[in-house]
N, C-alpha and C. Protein backbone atom coordinates (compact mmCIF):
# COMPACT_ATOMS: atom_id res chain seq x y z
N UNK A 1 26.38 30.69 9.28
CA UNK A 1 26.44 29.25 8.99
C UNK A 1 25.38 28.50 9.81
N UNK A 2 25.09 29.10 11.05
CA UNK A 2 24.50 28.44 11.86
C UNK A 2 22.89 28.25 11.60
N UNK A 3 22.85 29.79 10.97
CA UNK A 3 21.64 30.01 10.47
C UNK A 3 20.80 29.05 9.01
N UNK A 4 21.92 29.01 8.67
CA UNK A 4 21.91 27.95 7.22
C UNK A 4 21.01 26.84 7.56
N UNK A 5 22.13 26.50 8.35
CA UNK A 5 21.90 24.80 8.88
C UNK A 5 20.72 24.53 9.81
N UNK A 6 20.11 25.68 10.22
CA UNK A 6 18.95 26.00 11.10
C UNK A 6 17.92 25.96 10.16
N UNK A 7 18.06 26.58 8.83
CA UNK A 7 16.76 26.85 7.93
C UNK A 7 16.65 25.32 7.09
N UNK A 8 18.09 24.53 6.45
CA UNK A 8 17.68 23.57 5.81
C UNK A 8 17.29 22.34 6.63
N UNK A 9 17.65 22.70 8.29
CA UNK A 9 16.72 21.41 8.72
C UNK A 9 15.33 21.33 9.38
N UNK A 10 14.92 22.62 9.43
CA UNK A 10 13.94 22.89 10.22
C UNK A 10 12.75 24.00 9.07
N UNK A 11 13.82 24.42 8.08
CA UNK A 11 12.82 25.95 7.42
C UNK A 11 11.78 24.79 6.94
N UNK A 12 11.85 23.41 6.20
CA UNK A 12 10.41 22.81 5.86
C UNK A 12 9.22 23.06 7.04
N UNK A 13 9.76 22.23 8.18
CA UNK A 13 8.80 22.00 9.17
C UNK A 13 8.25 23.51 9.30
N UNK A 14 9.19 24.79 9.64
CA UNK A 14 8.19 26.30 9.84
C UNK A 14 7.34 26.17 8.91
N UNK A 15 8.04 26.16 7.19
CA UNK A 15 6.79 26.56 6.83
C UNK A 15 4.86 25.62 6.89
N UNK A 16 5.78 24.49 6.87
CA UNK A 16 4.27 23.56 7.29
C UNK A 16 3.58 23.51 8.48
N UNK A 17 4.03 24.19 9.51
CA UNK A 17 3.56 23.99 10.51
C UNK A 17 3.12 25.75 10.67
N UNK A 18 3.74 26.51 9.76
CA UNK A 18 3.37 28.34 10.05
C UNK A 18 1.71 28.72 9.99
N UNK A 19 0.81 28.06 9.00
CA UNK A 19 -0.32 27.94 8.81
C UNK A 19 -0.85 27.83 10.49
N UNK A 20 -0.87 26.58 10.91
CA UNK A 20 -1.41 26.11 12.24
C UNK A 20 -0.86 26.85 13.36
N UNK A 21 0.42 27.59 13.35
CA UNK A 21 0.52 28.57 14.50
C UNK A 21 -0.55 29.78 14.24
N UNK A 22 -0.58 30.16 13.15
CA UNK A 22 -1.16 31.45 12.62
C UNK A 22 -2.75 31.32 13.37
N UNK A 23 -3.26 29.99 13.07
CA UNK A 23 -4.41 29.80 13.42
C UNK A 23 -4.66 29.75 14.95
N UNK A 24 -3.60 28.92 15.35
CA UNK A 24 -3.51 29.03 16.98
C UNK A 24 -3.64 29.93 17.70
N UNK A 25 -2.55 30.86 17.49
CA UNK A 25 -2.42 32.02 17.82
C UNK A 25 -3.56 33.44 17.45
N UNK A 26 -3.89 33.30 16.67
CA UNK A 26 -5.37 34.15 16.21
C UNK A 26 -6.21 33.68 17.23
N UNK A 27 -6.39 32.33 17.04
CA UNK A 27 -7.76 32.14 18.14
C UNK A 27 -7.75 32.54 19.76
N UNK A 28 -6.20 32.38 19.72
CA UNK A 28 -6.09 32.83 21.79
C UNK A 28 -6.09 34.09 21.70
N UNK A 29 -5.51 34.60 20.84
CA UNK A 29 -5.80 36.11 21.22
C UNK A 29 -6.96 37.02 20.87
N UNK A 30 -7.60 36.27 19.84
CA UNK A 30 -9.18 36.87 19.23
C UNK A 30 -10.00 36.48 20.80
N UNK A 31 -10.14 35.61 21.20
CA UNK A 31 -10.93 34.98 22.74
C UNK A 31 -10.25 35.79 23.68
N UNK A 32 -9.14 36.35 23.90
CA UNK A 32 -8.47 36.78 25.06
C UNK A 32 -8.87 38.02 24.71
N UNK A 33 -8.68 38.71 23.76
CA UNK A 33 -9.64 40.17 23.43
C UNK A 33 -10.85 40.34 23.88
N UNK A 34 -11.34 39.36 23.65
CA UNK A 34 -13.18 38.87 23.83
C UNK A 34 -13.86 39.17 24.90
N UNK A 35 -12.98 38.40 25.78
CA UNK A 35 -13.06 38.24 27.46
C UNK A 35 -12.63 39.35 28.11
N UNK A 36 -12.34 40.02 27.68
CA UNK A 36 -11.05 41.08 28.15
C UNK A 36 -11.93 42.67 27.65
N UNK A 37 -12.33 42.60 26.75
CA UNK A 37 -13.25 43.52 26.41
C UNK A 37 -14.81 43.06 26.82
N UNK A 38 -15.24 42.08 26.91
CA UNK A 38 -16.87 41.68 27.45
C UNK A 38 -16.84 41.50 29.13
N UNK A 39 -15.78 41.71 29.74
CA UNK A 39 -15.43 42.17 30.86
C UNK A 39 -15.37 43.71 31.52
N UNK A 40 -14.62 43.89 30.40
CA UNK A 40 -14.87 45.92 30.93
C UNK A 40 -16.08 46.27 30.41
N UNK A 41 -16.33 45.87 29.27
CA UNK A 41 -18.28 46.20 29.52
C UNK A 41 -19.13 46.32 30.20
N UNK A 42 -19.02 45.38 31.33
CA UNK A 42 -20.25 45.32 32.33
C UNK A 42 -20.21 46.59 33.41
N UNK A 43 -18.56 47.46 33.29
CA UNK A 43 -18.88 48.45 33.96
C UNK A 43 -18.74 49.89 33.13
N UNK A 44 -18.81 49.78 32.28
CA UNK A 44 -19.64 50.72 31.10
C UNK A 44 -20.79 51.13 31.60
N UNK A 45 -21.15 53.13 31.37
CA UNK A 45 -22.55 53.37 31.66
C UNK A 45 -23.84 52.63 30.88
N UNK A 46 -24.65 52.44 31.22
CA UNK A 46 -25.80 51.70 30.93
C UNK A 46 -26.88 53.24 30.26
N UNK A 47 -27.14 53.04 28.84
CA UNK A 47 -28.21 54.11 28.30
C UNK A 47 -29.11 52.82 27.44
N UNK A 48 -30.91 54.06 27.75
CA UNK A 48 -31.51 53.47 27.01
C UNK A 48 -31.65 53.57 25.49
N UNK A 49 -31.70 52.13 24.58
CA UNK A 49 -31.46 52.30 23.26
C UNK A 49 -32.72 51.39 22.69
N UNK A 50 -33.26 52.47 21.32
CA UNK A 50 -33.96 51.85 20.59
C UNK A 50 -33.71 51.08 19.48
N UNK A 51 -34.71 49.77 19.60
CA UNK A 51 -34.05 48.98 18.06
C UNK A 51 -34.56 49.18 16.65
N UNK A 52 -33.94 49.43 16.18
CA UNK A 52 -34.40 49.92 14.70
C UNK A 52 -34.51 48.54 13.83
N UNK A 53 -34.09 47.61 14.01
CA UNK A 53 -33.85 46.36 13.32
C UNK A 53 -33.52 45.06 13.69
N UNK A 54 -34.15 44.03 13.77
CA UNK A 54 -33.47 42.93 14.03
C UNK A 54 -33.75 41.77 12.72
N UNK A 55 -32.51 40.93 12.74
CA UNK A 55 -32.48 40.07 11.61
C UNK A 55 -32.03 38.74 12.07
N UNK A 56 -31.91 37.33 11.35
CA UNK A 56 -31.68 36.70 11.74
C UNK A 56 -30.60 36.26 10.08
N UNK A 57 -29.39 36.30 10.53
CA UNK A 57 -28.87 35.50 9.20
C UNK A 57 -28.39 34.03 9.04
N UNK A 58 -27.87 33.76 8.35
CA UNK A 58 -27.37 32.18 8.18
C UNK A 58 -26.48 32.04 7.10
N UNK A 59 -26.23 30.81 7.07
CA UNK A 59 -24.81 30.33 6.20
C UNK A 59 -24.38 29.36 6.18
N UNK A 60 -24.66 28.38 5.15
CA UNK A 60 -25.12 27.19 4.92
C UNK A 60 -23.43 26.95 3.85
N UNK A 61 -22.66 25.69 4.47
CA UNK A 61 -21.68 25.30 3.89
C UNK A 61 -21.38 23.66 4.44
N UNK A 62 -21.20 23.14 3.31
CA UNK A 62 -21.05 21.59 3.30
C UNK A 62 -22.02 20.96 4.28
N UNK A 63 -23.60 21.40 4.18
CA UNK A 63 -24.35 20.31 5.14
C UNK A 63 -24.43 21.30 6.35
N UNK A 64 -23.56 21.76 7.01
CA UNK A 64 -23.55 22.73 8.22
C UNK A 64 -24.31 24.27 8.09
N UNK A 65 -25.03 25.03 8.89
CA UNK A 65 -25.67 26.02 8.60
C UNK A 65 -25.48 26.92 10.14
N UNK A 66 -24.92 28.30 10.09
CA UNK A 66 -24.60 28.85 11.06
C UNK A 66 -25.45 29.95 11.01
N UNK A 67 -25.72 30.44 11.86
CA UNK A 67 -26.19 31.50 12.47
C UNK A 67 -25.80 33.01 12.82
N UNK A 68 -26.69 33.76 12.79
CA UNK A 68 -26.15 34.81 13.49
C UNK A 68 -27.54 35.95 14.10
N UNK A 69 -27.87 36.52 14.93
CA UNK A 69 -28.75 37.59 15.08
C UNK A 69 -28.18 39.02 14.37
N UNK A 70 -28.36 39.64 14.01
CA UNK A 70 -28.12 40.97 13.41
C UNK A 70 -28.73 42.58 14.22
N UNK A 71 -28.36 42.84 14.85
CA UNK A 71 -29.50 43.89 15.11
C UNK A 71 -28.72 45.67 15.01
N UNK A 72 -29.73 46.51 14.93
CA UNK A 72 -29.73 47.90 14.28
C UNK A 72 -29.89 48.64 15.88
N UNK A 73 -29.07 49.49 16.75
CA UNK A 73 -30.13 49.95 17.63
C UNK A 73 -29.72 51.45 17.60
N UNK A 74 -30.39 52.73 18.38
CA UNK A 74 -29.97 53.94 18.23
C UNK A 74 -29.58 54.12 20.00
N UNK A 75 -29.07 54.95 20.08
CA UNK A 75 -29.30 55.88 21.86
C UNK A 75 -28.69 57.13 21.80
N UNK A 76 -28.96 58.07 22.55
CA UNK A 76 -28.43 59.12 22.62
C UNK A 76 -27.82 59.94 24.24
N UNK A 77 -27.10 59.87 23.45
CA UNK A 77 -25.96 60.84 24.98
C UNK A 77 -25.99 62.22 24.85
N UNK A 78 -25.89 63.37 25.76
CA UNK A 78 -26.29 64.79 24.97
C UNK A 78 -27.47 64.98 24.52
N UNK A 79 -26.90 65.47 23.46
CA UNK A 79 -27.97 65.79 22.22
C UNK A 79 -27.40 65.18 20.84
N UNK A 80 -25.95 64.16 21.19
CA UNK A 80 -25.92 63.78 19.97
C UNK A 80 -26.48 61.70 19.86
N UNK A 81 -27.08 61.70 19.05
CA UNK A 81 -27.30 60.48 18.61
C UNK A 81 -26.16 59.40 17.97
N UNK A 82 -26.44 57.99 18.51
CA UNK A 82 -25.41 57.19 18.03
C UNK A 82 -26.26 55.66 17.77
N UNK A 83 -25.56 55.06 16.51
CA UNK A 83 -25.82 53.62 16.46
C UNK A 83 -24.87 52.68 16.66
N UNK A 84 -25.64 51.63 16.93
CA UNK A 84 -24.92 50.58 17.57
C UNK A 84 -25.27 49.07 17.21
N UNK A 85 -24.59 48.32 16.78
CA UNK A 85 -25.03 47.05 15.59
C UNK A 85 -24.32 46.19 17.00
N UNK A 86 -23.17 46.00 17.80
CA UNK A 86 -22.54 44.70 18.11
C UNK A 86 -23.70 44.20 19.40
N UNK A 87 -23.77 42.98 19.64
CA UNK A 87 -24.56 42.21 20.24
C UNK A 87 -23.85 41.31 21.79
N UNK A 88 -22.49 41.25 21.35
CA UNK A 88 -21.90 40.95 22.41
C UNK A 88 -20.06 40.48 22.08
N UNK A 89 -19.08 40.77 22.17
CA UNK A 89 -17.78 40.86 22.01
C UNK A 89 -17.77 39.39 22.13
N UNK A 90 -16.79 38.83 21.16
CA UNK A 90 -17.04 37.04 20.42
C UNK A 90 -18.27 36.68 19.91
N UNK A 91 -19.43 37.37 19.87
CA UNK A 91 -20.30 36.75 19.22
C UNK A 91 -20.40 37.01 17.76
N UNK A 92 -20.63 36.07 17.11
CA UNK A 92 -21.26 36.45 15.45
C UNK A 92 -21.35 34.74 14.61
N UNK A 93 -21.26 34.84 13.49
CA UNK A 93 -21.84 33.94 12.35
C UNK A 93 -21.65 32.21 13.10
N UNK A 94 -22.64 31.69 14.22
CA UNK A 94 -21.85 30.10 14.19
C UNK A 94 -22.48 29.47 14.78
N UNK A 95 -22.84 27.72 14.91
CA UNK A 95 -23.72 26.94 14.84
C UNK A 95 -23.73 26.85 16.64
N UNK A 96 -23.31 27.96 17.50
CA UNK A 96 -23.14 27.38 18.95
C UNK A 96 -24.09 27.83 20.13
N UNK A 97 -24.40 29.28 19.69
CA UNK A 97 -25.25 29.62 20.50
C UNK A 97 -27.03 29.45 20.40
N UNK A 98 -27.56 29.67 20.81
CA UNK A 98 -29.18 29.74 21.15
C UNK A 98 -29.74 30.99 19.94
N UNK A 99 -29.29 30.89 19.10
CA UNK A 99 -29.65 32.34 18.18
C UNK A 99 -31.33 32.64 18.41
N UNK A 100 -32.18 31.59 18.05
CA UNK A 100 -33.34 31.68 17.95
C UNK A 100 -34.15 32.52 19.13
N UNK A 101 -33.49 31.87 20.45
CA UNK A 101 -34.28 32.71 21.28
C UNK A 101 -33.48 33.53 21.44
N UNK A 102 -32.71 34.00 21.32
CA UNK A 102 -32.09 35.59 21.23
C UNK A 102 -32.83 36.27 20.42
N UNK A 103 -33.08 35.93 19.25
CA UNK A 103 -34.26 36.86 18.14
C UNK A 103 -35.15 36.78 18.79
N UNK A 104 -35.91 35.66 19.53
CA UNK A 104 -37.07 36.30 19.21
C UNK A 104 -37.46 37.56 20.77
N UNK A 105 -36.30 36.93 21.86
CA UNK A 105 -36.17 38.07 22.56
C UNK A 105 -36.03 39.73 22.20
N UNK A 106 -35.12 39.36 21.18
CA UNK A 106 -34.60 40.97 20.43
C UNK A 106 -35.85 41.21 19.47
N UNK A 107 -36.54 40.26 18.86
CA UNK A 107 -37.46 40.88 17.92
C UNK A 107 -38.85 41.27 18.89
N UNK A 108 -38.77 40.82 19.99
CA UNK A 108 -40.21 41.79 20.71
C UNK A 108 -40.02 42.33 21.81
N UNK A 109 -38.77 43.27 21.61
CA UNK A 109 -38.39 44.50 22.08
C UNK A 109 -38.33 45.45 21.22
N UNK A 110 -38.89 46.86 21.99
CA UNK A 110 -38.70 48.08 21.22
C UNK A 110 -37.38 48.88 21.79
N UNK A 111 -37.20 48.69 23.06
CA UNK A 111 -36.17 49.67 24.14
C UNK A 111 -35.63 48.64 24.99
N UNK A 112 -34.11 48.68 24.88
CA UNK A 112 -33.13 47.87 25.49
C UNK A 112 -32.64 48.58 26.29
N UNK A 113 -31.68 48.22 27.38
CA UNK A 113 -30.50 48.91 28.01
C UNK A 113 -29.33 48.55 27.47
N UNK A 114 -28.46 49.47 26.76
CA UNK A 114 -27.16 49.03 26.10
C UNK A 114 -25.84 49.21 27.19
N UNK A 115 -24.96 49.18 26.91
CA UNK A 115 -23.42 49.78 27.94
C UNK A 115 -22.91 50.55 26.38
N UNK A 116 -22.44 51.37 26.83
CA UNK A 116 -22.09 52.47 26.33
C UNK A 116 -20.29 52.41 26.95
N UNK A 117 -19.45 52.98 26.22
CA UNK A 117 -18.09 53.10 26.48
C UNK A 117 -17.81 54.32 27.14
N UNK A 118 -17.63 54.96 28.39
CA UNK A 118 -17.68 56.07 29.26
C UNK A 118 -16.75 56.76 28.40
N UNK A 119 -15.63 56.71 27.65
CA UNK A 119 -14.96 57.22 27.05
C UNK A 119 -14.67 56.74 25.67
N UNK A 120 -15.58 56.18 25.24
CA UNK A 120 -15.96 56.32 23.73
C UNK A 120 -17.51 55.92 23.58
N UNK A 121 -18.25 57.51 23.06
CA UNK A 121 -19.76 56.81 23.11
C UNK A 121 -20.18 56.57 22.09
N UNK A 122 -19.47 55.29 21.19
CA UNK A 122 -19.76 55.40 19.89
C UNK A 122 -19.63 53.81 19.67
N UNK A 123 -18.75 53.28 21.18
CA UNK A 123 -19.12 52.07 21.20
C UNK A 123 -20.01 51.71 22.54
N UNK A 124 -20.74 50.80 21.59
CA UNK A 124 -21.80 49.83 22.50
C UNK A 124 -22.04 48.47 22.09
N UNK A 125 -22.65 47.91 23.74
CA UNK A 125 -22.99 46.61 23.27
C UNK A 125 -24.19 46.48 24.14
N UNK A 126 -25.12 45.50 23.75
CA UNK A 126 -26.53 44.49 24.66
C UNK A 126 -25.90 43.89 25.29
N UNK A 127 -25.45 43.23 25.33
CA UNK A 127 -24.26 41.86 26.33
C UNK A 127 -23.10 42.06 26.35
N UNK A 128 -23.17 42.35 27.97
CA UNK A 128 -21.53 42.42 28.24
C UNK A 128 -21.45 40.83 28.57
N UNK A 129 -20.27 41.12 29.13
CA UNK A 129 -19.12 39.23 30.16
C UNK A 129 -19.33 38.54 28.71
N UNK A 130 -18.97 37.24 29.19
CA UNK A 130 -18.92 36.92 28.21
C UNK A 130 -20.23 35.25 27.49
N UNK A 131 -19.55 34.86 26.46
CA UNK A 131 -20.85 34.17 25.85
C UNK A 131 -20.51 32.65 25.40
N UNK A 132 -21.24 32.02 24.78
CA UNK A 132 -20.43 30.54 24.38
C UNK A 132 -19.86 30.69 23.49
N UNK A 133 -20.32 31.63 22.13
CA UNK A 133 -18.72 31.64 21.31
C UNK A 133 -17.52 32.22 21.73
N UNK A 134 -17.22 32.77 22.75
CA UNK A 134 -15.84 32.92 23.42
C UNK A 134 -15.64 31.58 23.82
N UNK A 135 -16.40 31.07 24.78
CA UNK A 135 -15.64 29.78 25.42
C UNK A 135 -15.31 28.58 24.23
N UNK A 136 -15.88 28.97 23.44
CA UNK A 136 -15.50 27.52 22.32
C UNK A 136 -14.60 27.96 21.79
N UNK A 137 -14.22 29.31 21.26
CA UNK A 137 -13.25 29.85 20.71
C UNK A 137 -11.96 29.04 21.54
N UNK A 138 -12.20 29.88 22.77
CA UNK A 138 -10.89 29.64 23.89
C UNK A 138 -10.61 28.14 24.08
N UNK A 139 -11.68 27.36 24.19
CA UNK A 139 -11.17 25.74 24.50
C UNK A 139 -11.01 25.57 22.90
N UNK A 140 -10.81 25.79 22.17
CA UNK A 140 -10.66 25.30 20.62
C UNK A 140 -9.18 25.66 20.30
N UNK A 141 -8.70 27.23 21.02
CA UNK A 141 -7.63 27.17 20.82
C UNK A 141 -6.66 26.59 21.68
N UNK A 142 -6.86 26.18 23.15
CA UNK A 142 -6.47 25.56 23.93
C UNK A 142 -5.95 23.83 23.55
N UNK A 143 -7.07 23.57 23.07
CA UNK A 143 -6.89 22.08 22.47
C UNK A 143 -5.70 22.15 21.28
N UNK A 144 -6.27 23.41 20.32
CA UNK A 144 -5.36 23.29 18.75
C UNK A 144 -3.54 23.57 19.55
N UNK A 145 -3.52 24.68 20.37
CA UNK A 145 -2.33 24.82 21.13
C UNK A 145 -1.55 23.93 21.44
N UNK A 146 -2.31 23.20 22.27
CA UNK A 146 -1.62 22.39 23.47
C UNK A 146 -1.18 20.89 21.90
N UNK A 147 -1.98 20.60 20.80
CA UNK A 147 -1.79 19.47 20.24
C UNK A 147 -0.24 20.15 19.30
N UNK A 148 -0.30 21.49 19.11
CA UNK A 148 0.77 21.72 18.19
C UNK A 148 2.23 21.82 18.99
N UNK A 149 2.00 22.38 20.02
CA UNK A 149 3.52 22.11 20.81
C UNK A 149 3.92 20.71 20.89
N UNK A 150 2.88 19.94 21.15
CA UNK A 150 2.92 18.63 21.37
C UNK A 150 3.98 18.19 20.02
N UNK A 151 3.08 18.50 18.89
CA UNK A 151 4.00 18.00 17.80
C UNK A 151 5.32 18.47 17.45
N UNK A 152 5.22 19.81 18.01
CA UNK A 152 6.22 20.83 17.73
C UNK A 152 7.76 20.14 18.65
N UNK A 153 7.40 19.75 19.80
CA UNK A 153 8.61 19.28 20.69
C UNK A 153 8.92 17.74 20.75
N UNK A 154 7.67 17.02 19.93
CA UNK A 154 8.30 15.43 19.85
C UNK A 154 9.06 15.20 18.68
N UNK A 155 9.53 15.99 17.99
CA UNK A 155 10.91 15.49 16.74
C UNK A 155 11.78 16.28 17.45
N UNK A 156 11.89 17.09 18.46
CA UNK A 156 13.15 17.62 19.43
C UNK A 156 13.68 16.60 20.32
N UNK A 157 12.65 15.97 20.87
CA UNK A 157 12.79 14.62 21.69
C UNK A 157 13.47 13.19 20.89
N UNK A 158 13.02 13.44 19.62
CA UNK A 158 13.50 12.04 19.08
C UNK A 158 14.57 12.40 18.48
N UNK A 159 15.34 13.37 18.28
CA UNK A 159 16.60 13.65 18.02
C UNK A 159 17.80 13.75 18.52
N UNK A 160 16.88 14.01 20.18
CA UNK A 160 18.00 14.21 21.36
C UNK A 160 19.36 13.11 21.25
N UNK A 161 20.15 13.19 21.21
CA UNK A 161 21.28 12.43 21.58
C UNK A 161 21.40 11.00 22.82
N UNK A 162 20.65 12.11 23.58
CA UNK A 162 20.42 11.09 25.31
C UNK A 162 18.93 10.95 25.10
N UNK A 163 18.91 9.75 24.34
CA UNK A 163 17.59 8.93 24.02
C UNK A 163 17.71 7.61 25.38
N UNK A 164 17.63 8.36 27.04
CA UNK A 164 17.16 7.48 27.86
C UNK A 164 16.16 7.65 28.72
N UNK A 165 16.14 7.31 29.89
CA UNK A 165 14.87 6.98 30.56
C UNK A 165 14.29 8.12 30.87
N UNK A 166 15.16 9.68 31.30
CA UNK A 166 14.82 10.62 31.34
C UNK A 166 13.53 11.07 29.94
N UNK A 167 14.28 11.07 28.90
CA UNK A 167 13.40 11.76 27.65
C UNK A 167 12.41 11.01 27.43
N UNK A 168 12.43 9.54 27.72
CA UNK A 168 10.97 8.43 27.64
C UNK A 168 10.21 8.84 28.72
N UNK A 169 10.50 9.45 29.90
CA UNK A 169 9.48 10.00 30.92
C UNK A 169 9.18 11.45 30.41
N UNK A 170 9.89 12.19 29.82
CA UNK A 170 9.03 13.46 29.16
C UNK A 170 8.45 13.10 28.13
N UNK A 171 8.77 12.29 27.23
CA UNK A 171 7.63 11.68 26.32
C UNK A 171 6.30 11.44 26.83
N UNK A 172 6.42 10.68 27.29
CA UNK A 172 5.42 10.23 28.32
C UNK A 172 4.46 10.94 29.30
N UNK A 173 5.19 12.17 29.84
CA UNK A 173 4.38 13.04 30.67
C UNK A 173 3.99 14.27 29.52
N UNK A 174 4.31 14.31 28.93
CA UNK A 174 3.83 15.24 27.32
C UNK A 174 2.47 14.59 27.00
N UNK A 175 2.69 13.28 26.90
CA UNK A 175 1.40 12.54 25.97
C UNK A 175 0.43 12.29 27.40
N UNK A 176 0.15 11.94 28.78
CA UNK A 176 -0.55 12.34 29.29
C UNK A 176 -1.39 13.37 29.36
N UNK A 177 -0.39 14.76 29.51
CA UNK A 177 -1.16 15.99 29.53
C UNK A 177 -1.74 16.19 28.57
N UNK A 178 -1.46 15.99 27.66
CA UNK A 178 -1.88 16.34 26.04
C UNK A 178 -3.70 15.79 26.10
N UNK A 179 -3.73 14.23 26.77
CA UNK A 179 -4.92 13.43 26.60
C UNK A 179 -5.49 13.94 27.71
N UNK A 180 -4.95 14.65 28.96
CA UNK A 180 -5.80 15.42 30.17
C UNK A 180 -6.47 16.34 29.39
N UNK A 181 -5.69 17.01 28.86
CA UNK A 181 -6.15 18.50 27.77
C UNK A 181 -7.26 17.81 27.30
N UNK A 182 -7.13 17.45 26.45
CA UNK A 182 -8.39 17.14 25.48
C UNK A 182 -9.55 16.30 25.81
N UNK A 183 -8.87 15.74 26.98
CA UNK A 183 -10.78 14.75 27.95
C UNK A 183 -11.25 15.73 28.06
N UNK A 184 -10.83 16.77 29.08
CA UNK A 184 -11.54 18.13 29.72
C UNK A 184 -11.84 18.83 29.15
N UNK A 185 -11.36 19.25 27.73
CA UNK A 185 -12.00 20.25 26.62
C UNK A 185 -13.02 19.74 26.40
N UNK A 186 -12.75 18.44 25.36
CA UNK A 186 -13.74 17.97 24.86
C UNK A 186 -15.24 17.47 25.49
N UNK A 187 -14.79 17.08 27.23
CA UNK A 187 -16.32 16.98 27.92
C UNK A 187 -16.76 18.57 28.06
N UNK A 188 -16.22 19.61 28.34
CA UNK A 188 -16.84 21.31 28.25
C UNK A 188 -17.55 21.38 26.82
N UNK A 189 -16.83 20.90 25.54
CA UNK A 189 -17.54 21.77 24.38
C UNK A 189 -18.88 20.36 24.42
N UNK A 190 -18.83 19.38 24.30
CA UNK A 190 -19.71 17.90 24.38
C UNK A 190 -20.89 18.20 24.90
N UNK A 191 -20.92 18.76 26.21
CA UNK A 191 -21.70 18.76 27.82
C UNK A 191 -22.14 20.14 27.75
N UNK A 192 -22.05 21.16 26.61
CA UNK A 192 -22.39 22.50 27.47
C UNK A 192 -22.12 22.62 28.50
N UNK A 193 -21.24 22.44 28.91
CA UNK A 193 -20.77 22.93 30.63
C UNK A 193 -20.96 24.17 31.25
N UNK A 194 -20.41 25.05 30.29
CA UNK A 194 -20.40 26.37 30.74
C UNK A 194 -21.52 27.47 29.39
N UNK A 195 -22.54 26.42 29.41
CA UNK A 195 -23.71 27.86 28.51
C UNK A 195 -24.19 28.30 29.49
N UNK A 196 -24.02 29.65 28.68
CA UNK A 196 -24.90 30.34 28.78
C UNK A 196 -25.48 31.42 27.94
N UNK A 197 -26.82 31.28 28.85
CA UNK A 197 -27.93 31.85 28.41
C UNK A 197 -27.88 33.31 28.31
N UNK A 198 -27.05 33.78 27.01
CA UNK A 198 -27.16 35.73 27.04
C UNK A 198 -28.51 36.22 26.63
N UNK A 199 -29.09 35.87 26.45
CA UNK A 199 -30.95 36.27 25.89
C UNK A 199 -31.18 36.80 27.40
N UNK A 200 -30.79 36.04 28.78
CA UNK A 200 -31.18 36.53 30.09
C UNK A 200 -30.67 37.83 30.46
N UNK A 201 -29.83 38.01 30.05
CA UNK A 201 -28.88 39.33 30.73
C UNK A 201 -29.40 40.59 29.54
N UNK A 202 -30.28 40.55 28.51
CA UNK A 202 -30.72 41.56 28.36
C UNK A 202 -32.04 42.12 28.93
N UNK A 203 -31.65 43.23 29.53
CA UNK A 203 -32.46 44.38 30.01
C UNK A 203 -33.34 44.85 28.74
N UNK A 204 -34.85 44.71 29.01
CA UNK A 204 -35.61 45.11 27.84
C UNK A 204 -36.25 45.94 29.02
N UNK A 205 -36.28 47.12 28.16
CA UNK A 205 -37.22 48.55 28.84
C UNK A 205 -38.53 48.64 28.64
N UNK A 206 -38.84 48.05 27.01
CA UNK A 206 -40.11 48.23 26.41
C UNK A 206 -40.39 47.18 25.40
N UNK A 207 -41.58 46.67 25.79
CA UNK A 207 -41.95 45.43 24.30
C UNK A 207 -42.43 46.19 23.43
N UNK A 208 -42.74 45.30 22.44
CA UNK A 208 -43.32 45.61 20.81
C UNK A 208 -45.10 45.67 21.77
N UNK A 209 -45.63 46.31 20.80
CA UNK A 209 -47.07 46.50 20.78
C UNK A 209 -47.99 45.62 20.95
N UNK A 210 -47.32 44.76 19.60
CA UNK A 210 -47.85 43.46 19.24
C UNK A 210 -47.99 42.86 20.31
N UNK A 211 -46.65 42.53 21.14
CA UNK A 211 -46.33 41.61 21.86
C UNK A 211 -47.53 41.90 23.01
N UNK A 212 -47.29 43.00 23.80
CA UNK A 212 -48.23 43.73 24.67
C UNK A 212 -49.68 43.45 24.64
N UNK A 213 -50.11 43.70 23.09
CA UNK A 213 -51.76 43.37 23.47
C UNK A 213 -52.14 41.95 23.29
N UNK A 214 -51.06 40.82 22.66
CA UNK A 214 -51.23 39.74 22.84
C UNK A 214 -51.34 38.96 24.36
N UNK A 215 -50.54 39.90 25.43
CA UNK A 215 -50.80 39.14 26.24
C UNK A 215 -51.90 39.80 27.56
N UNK A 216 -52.90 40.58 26.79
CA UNK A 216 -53.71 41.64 27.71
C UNK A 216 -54.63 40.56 27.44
């Protein structure tokens, strides 16, 4: 019975509000993967790898056009050979990072230093730690988070029974934090606060040819 009366007053709000957890929750834990894996990277063995390819893609929707670098590279452990496409754990298709000079860093290199997985050598990456599409990820879901509990616990508040001075001061200290949250996000994603520059942290072993006798 209890359950009944649980679903016809509340099953609307789950399902309208199930979308925006789904999303919430994807994003903290896609960024918390991110960080969490572009962290154990940096103490991954380091092999040298050649690039077979670099590309630059894009993706143009409503006026907005995103980005991405693409690249092909080989290395070998043993005697067996392996490829390796990822560029850095959270990075891929989006209008935030520096793509350009990442290509053209990656396009006049022949030999990188990759990290290699000591116990899987089949994954690799160019950039370990982490990059600005993690941090926008993470303050994006931080903000979407912190605004959905928000909504999620003020029709709990306005239902309460003991509608007094107590629940008007958690009202109240709810809607502060909420606007702390989002000054401080929003001056980090606004301000570049925390870019950075991953084009620096690659180790290039060897330039292009081209590049070389251009600057003899």
């Amino acid at each position: 019975m209890k359950i009944k009366t649980f679903l016809q007053g509340w099953g609307c709000g789950i399902l309208f509000l199930g979308p925006f957890v789904i999303v919430g929750l994807g994003t903290l834990f896609f960024s918390l993967y991110a960080i969490t894996k572009g962290v154990q990277a940096e103490n991954w063995i380091q092999v040298p790898a050649n690039i077979e390819k670099v590309d630059m893609n894009s993706y143009s929707r409503k006026g907005s056009t995103s980005y991405e670098v693409a690249i092909k590279y080989s290395y070998v452990i043993g005697a067996q050979k392996y490829w390796g496409n990822r560029i850095g754990f959270g990075y891929g298709l989006s209008n935030i990072e520096d793509h350009d000079t990442l290509f053209l860093v990656l396009k006049e290199s022949k030999r990188i230093m990759v990290y290699v997985d000591p116990d899987d050598n089949k994954e690799s990456i160019v950039i370990p730690g982490v990059n600005d599409s993690i941090i926008f990820t993470l303050i994006f879901s931080i903000l979407w988070n912190s605004l959905l509990l928000f909504l999620i616990f003020l029709p709990l508040i306005a239902k309460s029974r003991n509608r007094d001075i107590e629940n008007s001061f958690i009202l109240k200290y709810r809607i502060h934090a909420l606007i702390i949250i989002w000054a401080i996000g929003l001056f980090i994603l606004l301000n570049d606060y925390f870019h950075i520059n991953i084009e620096n942290k690659i180790n290039v072993i060897e330039r292009t040819k081209n590049i070389d006798s251009n600057t003899e």
